[in-house]
Protein backbone atom coordinates (compact mmCIF):
# COMPACT_ATOMS: atom_id res chain seq x y z
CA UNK A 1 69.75 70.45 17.99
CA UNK A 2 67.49 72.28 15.92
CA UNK A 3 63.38 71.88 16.31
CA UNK A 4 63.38 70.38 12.58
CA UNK A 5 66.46 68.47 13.05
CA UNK A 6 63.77 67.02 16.48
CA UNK A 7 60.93 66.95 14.51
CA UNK A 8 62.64 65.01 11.57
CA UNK A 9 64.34 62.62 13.95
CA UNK A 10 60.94 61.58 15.77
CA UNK A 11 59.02 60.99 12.14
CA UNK A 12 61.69 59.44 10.45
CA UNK A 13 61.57 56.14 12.55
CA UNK A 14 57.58 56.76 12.62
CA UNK A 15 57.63 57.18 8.27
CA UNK A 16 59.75 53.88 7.81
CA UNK A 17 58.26 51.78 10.31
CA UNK A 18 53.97 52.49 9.75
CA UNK A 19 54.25 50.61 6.33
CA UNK A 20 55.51 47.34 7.90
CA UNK A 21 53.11 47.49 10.92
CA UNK A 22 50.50 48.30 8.17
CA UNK A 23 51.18 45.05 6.59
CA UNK A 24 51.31 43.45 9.13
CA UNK A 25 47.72 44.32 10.02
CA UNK A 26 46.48 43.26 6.68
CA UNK A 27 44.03 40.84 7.17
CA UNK A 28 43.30 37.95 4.38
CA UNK A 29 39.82 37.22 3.63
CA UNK A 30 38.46 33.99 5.76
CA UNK A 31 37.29 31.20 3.26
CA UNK A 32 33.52 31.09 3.93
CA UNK A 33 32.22 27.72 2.60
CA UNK A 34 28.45 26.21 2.48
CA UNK A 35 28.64 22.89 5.05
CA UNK A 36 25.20 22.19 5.03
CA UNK A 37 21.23 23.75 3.81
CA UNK A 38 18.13 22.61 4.86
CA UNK A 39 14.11 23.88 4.04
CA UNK A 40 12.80 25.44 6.76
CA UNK A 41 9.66 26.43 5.31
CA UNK A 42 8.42 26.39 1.48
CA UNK A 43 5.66 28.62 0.46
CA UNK A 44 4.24 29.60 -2.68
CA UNK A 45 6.58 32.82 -3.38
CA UNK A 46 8.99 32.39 -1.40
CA UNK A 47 11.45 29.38 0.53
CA UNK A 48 13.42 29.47 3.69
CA UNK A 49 16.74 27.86 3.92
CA UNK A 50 18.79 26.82 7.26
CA UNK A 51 22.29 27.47 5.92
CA UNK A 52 25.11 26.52 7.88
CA UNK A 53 28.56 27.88 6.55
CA UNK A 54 32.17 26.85 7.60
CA UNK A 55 34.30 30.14 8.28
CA UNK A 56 37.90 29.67 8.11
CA UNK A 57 40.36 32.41 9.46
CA UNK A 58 43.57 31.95 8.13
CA UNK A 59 44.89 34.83 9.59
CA UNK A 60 47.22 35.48 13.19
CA UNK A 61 44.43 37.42 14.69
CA UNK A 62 40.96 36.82 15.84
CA UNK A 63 38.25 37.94 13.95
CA UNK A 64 35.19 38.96 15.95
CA UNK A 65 32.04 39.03 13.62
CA UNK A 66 29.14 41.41 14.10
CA UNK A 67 26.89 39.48 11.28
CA UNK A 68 27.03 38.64 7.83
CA UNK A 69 25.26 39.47 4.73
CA UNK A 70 25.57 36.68 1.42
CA UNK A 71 24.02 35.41 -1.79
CA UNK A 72 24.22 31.99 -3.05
CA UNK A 73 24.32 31.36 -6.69
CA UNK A 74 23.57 27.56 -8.13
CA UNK A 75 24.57 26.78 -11.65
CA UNK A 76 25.35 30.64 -12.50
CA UNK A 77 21.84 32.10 -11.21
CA UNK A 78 21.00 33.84 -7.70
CA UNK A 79 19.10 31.23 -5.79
CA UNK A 80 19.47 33.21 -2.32
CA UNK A 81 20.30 35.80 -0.17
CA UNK A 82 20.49 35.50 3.68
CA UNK A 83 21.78 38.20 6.53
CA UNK A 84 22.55 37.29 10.35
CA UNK A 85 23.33 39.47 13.14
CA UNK A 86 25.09 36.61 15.30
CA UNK A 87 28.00 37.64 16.91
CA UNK A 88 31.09 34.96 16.81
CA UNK A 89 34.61 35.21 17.15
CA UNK A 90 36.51 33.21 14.29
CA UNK A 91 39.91 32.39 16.25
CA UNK A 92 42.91 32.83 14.90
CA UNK A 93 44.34 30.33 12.26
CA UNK A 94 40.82 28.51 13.58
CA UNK A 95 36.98 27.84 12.46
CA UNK A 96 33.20 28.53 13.36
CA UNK A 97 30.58 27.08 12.22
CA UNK A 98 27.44 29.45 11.54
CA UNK A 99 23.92 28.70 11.20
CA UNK A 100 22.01 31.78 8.72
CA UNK A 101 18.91 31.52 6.79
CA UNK A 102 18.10 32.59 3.69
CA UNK A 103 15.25 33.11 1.30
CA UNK A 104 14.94 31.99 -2.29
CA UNK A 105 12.22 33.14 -4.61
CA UNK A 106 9.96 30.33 -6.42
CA UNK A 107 11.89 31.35 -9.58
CA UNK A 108 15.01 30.02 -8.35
CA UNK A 109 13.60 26.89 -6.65
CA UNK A 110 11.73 25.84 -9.96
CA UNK A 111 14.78 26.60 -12.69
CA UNK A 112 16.47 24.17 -10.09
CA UNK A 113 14.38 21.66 -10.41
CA UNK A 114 13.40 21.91 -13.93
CA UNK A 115 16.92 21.97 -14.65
CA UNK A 116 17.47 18.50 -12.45
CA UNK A 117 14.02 16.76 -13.77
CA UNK A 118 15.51 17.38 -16.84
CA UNK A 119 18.94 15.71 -16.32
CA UNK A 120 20.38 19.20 -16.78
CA UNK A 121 22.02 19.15 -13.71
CA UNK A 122 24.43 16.35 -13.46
CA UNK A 123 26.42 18.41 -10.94
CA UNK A 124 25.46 21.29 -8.97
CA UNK A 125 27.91 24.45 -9.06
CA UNK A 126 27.14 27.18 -6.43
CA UNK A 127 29.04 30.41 -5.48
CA UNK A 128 28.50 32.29 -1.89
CA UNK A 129 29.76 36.05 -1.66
CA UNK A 130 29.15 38.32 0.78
CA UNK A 131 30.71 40.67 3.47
CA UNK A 132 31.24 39.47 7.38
CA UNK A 133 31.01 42.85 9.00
CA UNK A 134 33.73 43.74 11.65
CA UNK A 135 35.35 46.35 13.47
CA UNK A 136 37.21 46.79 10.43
CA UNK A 137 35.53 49.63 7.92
CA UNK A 138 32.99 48.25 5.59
CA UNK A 139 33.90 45.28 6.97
CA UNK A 140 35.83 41.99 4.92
CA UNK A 141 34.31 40.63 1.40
CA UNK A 142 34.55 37.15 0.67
CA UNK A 143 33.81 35.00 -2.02
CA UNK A 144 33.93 30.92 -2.46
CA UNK A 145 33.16 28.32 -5.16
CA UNK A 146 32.61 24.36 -5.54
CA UNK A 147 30.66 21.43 -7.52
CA UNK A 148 28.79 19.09 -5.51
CA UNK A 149 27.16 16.12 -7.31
CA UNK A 150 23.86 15.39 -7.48
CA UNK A 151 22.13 12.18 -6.50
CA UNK A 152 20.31 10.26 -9.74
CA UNK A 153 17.86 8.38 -9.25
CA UNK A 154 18.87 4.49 -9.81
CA UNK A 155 16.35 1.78 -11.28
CA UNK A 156 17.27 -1.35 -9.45
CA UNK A 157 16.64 -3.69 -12.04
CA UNK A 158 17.40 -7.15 -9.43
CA UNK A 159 13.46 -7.32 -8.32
CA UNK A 160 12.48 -7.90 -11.63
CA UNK A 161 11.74 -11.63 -12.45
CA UNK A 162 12.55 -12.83 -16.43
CA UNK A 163 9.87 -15.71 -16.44
């Protein structure tokens, strides 16, 4: 047998095979989700949030995290950014909760309220996006929506007497 006829017979397999094990490898974004914020500390210029987000891998592997970096939008405008350097394995087909902060200007924080004083904001819509770094290079972009409702203030009109 020829060295080409060798050669070709070796890559061949290798040629027809690497785009299935590729695929295979591809890893789908995990759904990264706000669960919960709380003020840490409010200052003048600037607020701290406790943000804890629900990662969801929906993949066949585990996902070990090196950090995150993200930016919260509420009603279409950047309200904050946050980064983390906790390192957490997301298990396969499996969750982790993760607790980040984040800082908000006093811009953001008073178009909020402004907006919700004003009745504006029946509803609250807020998008997260970021990147979870990995081993993987440049690591795996994700990006999640919702509406949560926001509590109205209610006049209880029972205490008052009609006399």
């Amino acid at each position: 047998m020829s060295t080409w006829k060798k050669l070709f017979a070796i890559l061949f397999p290798l040629f027809v095979l690497l785009p299935a094990a590729c695929a295979r490898l591809a890893v789908k974004p995990p759904s990264v989700t706000v669960a919960g914020i709380e003020i840490i500390e409010a200052g003048f210029f600037e607020q701290r949030f406790a943000f804890t987000l629900r990662v969801q891998n929906p993949n066949e592997i585990d996902i070990p995290l090196k950090g995150l970096r993200f930016a919260v939008e509420i009603n279409g405008r950047p309200f904050a950014r946050g980064v983390s350097d906790q390192v957490v394995t997301i298990p396969r087909l499996g969750e982790e909760i993760i607790d980040v902060t984040a800082v908000s200007t006093i811009t953001g924080l008073l178009r909020l309220v402004d907006e919700w004083r004003r009745g504006d904001a029946t509803s609250l819509s807020y998008r997260i996006s970021g990147t979870l770094s990995t081993a993987l290079p440049g690591g795996i972009d994700f990006e999640e929506s919702g509406v949560l409702e926001t509590p109205r203030p209610t006049r209880d009109n029972s205490s008052h007497d009609d006399d």
